[in-house]
N, C-alpha and C. Protein backbone atom coordinates (compact mmCIF):
# COMPACT_ATOMS: atom_id res chain seq x y z
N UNK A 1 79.22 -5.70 52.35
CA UNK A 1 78.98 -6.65 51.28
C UNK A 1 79.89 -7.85 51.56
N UNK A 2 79.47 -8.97 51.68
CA UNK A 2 80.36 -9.88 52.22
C UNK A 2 81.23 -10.57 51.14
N UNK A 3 80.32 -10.58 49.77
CA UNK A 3 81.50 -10.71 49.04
C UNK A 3 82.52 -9.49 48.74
N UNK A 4 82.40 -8.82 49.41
CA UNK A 4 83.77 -7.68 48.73
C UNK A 4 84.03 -6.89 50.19
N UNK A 5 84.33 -7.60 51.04
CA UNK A 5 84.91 -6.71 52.29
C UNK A 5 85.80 -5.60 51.84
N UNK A 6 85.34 -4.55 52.85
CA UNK A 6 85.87 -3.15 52.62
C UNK A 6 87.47 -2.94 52.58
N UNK A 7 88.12 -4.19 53.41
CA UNK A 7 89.38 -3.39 53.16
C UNK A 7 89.57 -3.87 51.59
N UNK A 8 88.85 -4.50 50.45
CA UNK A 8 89.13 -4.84 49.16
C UNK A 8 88.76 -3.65 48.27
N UNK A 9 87.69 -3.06 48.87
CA UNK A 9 87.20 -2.26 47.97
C UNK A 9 87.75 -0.62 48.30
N UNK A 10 87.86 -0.30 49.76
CA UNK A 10 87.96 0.83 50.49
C UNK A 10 89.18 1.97 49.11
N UNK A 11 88.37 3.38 48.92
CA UNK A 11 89.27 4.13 47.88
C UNK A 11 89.67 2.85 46.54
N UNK A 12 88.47 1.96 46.26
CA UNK A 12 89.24 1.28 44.68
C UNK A 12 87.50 1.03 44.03
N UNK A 13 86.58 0.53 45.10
CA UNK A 13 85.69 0.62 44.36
C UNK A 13 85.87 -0.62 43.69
N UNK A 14 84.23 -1.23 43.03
CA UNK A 14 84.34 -2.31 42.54
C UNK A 14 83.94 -1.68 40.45
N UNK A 15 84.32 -1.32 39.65
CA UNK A 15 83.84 -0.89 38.72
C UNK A 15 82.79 -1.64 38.04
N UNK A 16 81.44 -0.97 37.45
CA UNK A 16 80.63 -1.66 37.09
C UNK A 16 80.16 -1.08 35.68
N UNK A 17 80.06 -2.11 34.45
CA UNK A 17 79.91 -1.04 33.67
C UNK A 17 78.37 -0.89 33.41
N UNK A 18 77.96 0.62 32.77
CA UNK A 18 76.56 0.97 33.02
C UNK A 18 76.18 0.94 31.28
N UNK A 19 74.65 0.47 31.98
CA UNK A 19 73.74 0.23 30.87
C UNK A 19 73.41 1.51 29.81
N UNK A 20 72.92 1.13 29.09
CA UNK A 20 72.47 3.07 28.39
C UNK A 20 71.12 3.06 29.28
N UNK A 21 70.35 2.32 29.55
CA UNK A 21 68.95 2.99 30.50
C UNK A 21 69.66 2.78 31.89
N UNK A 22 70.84 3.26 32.30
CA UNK A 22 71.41 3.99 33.55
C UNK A 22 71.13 2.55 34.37
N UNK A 23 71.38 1.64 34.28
CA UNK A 23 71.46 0.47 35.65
C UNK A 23 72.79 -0.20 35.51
N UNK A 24 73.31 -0.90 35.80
CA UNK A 24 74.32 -1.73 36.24
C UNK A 24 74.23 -3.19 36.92
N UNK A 25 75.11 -4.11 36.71
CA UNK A 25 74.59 -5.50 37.15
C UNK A 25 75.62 -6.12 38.45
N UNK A 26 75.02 -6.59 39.33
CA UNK A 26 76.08 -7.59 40.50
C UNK A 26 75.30 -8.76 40.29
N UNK A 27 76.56 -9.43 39.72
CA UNK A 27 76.13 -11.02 39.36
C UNK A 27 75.40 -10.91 38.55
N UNK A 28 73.70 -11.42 38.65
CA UNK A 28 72.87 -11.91 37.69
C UNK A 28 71.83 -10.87 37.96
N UNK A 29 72.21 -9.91 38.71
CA UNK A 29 71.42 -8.91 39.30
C UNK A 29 71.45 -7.73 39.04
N UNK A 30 70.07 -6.81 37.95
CA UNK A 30 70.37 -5.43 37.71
C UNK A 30 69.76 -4.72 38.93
N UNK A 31 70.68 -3.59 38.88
CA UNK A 31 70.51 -2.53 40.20
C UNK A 31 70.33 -1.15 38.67
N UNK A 32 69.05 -0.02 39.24
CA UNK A 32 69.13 0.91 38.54
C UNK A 32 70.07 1.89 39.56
N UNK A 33 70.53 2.69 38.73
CA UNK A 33 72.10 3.81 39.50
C UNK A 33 70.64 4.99 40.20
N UNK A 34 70.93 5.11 41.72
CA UNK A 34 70.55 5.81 42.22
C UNK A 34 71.03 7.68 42.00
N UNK A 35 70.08 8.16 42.98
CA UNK A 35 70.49 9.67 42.92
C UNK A 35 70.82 9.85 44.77
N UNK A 36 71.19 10.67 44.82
CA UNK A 36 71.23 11.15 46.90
C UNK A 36 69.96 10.81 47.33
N UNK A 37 68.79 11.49 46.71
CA UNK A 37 67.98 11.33 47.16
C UNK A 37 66.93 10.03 47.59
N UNK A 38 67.35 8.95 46.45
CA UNK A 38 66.84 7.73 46.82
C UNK A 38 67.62 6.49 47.04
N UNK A 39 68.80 6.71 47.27
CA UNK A 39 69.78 5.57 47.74
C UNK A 39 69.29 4.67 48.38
N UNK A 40 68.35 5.26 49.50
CA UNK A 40 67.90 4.08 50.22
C UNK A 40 66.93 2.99 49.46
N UNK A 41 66.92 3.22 48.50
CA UNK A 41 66.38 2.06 47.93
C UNK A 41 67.15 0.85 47.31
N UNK A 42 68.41 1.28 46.78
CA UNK A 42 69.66 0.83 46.34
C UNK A 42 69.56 0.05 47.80
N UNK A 43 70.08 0.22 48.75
CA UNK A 43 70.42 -0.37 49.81
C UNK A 43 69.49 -1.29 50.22
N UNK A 44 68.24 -1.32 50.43
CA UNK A 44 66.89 -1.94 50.23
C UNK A 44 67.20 -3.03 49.62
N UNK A 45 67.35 -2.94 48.54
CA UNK A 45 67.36 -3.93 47.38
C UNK A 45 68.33 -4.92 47.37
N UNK A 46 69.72 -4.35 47.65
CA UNK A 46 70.91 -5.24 47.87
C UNK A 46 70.57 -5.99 48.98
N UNK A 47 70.34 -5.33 50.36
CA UNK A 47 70.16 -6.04 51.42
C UNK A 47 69.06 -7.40 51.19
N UNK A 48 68.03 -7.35 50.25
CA UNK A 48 66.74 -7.57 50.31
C UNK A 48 67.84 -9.06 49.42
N UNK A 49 68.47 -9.25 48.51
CA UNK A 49 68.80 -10.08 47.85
C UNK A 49 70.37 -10.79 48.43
N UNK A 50 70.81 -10.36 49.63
CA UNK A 50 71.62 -10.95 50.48
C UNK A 50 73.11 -10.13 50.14
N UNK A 51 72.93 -9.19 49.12
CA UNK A 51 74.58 -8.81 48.84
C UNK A 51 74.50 -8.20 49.70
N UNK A 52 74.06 -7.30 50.62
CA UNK A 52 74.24 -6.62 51.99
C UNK A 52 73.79 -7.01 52.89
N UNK A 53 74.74 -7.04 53.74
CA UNK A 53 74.32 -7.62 55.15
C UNK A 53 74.72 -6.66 56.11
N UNK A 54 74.29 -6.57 57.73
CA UNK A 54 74.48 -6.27 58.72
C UNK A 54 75.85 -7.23 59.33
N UNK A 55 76.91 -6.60 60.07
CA UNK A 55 77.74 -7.02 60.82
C UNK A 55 77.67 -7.28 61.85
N UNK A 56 77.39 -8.00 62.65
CA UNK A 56 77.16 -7.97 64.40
C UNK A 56 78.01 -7.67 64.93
N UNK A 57 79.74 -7.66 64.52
CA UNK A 57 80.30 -7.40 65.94
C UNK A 57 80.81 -5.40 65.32
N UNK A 58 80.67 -5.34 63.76
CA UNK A 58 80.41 -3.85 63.54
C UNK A 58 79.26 -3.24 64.13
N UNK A 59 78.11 -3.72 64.23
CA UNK A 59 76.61 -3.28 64.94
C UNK A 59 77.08 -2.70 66.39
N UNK A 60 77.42 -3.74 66.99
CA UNK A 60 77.59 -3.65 68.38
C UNK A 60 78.89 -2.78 68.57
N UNK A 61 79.69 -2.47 68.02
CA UNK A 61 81.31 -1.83 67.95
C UNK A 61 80.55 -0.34 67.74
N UNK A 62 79.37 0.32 66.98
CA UNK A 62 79.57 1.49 66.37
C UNK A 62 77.91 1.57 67.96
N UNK A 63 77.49 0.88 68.41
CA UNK A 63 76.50 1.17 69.62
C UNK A 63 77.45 1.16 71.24
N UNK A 64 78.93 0.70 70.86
CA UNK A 64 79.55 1.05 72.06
C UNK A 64 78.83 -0.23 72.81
N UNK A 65 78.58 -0.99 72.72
CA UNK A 65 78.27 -2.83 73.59
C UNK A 65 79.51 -3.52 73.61
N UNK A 66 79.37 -4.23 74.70
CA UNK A 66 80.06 -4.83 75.51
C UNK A 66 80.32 -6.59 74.24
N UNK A 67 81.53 -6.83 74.53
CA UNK A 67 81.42 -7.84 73.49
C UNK A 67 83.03 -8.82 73.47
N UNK A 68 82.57 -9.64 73.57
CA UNK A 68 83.71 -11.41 73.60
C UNK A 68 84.78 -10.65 73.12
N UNK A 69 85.30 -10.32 72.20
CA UNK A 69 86.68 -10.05 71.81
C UNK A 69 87.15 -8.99 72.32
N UNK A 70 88.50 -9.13 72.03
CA UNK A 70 89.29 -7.86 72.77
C UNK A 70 88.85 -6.23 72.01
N UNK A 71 89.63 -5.43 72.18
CA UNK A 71 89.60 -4.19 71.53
C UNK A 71 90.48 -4.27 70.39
N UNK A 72 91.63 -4.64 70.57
CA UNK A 72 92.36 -4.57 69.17
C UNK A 72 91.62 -5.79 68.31
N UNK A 73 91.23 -6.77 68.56
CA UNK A 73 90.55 -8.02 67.44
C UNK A 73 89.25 -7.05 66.98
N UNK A 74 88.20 -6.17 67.77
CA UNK A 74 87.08 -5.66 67.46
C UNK A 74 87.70 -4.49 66.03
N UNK A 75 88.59 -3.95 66.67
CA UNK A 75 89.30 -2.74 65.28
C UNK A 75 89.71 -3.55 64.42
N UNK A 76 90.45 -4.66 64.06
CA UNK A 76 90.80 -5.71 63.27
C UNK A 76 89.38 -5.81 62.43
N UNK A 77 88.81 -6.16 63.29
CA UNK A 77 87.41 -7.25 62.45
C UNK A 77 86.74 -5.81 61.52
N UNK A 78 86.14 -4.49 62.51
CA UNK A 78 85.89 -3.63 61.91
C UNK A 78 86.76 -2.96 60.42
N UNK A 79 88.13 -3.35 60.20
CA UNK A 79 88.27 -2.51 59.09
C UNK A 79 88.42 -3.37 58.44
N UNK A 80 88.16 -4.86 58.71
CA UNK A 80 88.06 -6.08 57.38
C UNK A 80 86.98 -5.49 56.57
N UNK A 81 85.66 -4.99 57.43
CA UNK A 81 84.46 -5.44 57.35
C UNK A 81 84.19 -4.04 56.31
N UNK A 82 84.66 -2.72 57.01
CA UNK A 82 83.92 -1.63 56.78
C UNK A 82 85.30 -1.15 55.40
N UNK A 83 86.35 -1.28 55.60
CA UNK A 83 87.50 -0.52 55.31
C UNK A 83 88.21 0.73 55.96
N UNK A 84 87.11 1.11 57.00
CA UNK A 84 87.97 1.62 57.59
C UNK A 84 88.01 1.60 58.85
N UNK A 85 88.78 2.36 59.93
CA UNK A 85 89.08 2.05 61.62
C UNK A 85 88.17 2.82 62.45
N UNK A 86 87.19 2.05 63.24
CA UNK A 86 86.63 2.19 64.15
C UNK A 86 86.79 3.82 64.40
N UNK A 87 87.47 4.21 64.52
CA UNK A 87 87.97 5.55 65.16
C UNK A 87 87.30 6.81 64.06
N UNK A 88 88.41 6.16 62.67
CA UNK A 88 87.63 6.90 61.63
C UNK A 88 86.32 7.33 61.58
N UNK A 89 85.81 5.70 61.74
CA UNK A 89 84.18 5.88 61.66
C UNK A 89 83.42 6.88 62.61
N UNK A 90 83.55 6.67 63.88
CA UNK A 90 83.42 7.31 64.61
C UNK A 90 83.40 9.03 64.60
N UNK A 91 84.65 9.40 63.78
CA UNK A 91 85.05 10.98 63.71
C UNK A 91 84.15 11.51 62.25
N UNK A 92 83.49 10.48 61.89
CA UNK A 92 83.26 10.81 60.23
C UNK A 92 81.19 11.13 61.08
N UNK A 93 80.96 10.15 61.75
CA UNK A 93 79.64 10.24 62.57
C UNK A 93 79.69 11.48 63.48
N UNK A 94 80.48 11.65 64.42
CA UNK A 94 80.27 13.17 64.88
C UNK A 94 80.35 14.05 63.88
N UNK A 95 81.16 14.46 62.74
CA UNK A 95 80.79 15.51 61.69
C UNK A 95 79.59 15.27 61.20
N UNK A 96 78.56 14.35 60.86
CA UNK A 96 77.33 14.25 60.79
C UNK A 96 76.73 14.94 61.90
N UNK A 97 76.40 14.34 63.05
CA UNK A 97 75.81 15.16 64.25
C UNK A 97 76.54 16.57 63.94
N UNK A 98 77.61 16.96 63.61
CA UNK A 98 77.49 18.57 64.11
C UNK A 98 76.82 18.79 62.66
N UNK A 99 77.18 18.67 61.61
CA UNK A 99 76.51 19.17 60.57
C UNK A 99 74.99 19.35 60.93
N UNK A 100 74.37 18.16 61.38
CA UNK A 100 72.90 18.83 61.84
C UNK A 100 72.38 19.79 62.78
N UNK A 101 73.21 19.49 63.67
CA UNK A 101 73.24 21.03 64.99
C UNK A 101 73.32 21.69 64.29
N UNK A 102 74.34 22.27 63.17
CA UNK A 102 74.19 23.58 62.57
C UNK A 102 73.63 23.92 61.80
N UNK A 103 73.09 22.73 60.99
CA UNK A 103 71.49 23.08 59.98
C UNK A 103 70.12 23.26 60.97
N UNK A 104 70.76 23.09 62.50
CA UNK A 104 69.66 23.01 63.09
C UNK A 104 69.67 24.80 63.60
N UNK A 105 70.39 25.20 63.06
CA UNK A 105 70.88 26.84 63.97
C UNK A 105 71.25 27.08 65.03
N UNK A 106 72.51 26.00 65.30
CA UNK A 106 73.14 25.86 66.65
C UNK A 106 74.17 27.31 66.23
N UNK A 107 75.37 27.69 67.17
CA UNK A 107 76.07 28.06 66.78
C UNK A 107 77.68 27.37 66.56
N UNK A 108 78.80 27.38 65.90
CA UNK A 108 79.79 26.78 65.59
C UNK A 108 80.54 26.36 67.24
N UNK A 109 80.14 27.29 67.92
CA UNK A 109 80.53 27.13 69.27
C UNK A 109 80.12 26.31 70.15
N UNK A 110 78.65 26.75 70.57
CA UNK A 110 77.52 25.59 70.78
C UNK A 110 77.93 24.45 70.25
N UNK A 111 77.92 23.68 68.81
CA UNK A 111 78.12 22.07 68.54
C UNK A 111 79.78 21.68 69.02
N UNK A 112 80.35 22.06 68.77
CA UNK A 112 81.94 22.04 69.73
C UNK A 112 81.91 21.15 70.86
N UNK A 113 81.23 22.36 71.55
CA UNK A 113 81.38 21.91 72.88
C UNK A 113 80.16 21.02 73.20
N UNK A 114 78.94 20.79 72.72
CA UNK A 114 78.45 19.77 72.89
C UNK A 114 79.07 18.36 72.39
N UNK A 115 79.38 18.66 71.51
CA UNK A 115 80.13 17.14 71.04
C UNK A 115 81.57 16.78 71.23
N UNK A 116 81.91 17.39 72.12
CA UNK A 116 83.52 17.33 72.50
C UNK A 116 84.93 17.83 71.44
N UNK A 117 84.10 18.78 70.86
CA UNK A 117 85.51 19.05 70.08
C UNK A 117 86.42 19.96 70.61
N UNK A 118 87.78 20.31 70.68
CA UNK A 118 88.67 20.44 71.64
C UNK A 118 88.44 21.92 71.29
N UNK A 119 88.18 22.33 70.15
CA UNK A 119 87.77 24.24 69.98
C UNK A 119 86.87 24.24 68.97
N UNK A 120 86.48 25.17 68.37
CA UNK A 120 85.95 25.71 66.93
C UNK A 120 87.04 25.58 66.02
N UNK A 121 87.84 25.36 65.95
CA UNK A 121 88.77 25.33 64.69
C UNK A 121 88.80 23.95 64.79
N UNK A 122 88.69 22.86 65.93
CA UNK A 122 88.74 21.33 65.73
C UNK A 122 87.73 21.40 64.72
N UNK A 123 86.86 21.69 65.24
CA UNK A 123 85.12 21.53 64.47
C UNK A 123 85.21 21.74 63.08
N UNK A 124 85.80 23.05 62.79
CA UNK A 124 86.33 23.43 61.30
C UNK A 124 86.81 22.39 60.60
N UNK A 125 87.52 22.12 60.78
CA UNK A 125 88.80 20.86 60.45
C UNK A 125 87.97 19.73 60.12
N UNK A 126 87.30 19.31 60.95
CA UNK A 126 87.20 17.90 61.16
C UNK A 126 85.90 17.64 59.89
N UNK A 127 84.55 19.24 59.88
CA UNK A 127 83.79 19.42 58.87
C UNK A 127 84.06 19.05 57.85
N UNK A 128 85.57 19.98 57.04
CA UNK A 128 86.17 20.24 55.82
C UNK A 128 86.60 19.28 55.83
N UNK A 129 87.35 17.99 56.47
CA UNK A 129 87.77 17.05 55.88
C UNK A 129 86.52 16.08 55.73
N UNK A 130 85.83 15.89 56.31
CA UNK A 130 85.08 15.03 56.01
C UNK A 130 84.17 15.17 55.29
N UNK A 131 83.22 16.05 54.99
CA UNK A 131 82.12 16.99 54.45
C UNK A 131 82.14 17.47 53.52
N UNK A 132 83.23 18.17 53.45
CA UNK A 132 83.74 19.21 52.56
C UNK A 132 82.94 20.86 52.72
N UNK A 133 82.43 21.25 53.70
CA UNK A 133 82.04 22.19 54.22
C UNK A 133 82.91 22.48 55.65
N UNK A 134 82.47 23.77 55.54
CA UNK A 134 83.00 24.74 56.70
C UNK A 134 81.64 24.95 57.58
N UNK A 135 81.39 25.19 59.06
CA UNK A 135 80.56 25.25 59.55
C UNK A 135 79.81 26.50 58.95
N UNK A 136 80.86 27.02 58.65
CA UNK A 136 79.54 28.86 58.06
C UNK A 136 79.18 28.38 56.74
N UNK A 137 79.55 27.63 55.91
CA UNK A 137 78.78 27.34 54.55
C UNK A 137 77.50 26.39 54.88
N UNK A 138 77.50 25.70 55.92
CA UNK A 138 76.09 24.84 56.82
C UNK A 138 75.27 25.56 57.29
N UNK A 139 76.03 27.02 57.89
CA UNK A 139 74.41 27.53 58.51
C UNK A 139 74.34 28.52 57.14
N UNK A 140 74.95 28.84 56.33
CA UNK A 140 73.91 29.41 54.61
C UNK A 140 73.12 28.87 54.34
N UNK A 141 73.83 27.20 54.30
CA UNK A 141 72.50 26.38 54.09
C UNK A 141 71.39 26.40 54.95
N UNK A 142 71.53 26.07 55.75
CA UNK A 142 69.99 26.50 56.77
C UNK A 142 69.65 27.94 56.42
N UNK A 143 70.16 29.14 56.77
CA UNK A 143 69.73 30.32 56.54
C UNK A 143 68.99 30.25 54.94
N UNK A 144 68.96 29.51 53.95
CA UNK A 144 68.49 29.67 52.96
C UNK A 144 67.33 28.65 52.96
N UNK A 145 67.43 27.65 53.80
CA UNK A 145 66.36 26.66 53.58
C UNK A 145 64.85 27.00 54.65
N UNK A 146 65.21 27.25 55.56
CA UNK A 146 64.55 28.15 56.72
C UNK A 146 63.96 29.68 56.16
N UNK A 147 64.09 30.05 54.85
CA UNK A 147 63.89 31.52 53.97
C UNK A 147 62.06 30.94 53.26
């Protein structure tokens, strides 16, 4: 959001107060409060009216491209932009990929070592902090959705 770069908002959030028919306003603009399931429309909508935008040198930083500035100015620019460090981002996206290997019925071992984690207990770790799951509470979930 370019008016509210992440390191402004990152853990503070912009508070908005809500309507009784569940929407909320930016600027002159009502947004209805999404659920998980249809966020992407929230995002749609902002983007569609300019409060969200795409970053180019975040675009190109999270596709690993080659690019004019150094490495420390690219981590700079990224946690103006996002709020947080390149790296973060990065470790928060592989717990995505393994989370799906293991909804995919990989085993805890298997996604590890495909995705470079240094053991199964990295993998553990890295789940629970980010996720808030353990790899065996991911494949319940599959084992129950796959039923």
């Amino acid at each position: 959001m370019p008016r509210l770069p992440g390191r402004l908002t990152f853990n503070q959030g912009v508070p908005r107060p809500v309507e009784a028919d569940h929407s909320f306003w930016i600027d002159s603009e009502r947004f209805e409060i999404t659920s998980f399931d249809n966020v992407e429309h929230l995002v749609a909508a902002l983007a569609r009216r300019g409060l969200l935008e795409r970053d180019p040198v975040v675009s190109r930083a999270l596709q690993g491209a080659r690019q004019r500035l150094d490495e420390r100015s690219i981590q700079r620019h990224f946690a103006e932009v996002t709020g947080l460090g390149l790296k973060a981002f990065q470790q928060i996206a592989r717990a995505h990929d393994a989370a799906r290997l293991l909804r995919q019925g990989q085993t805890p071992s298997q996604v590890a070592a495909e995705l470079g984690f240094s053991d199964q207990a990295h993998l553990t770790h890295s789940l629970k902090r980010f996720l808030g799951q353990t790899p065996r509470q991911m494949a319940k979930q599959h084992g129950a959705a796959s039923r």
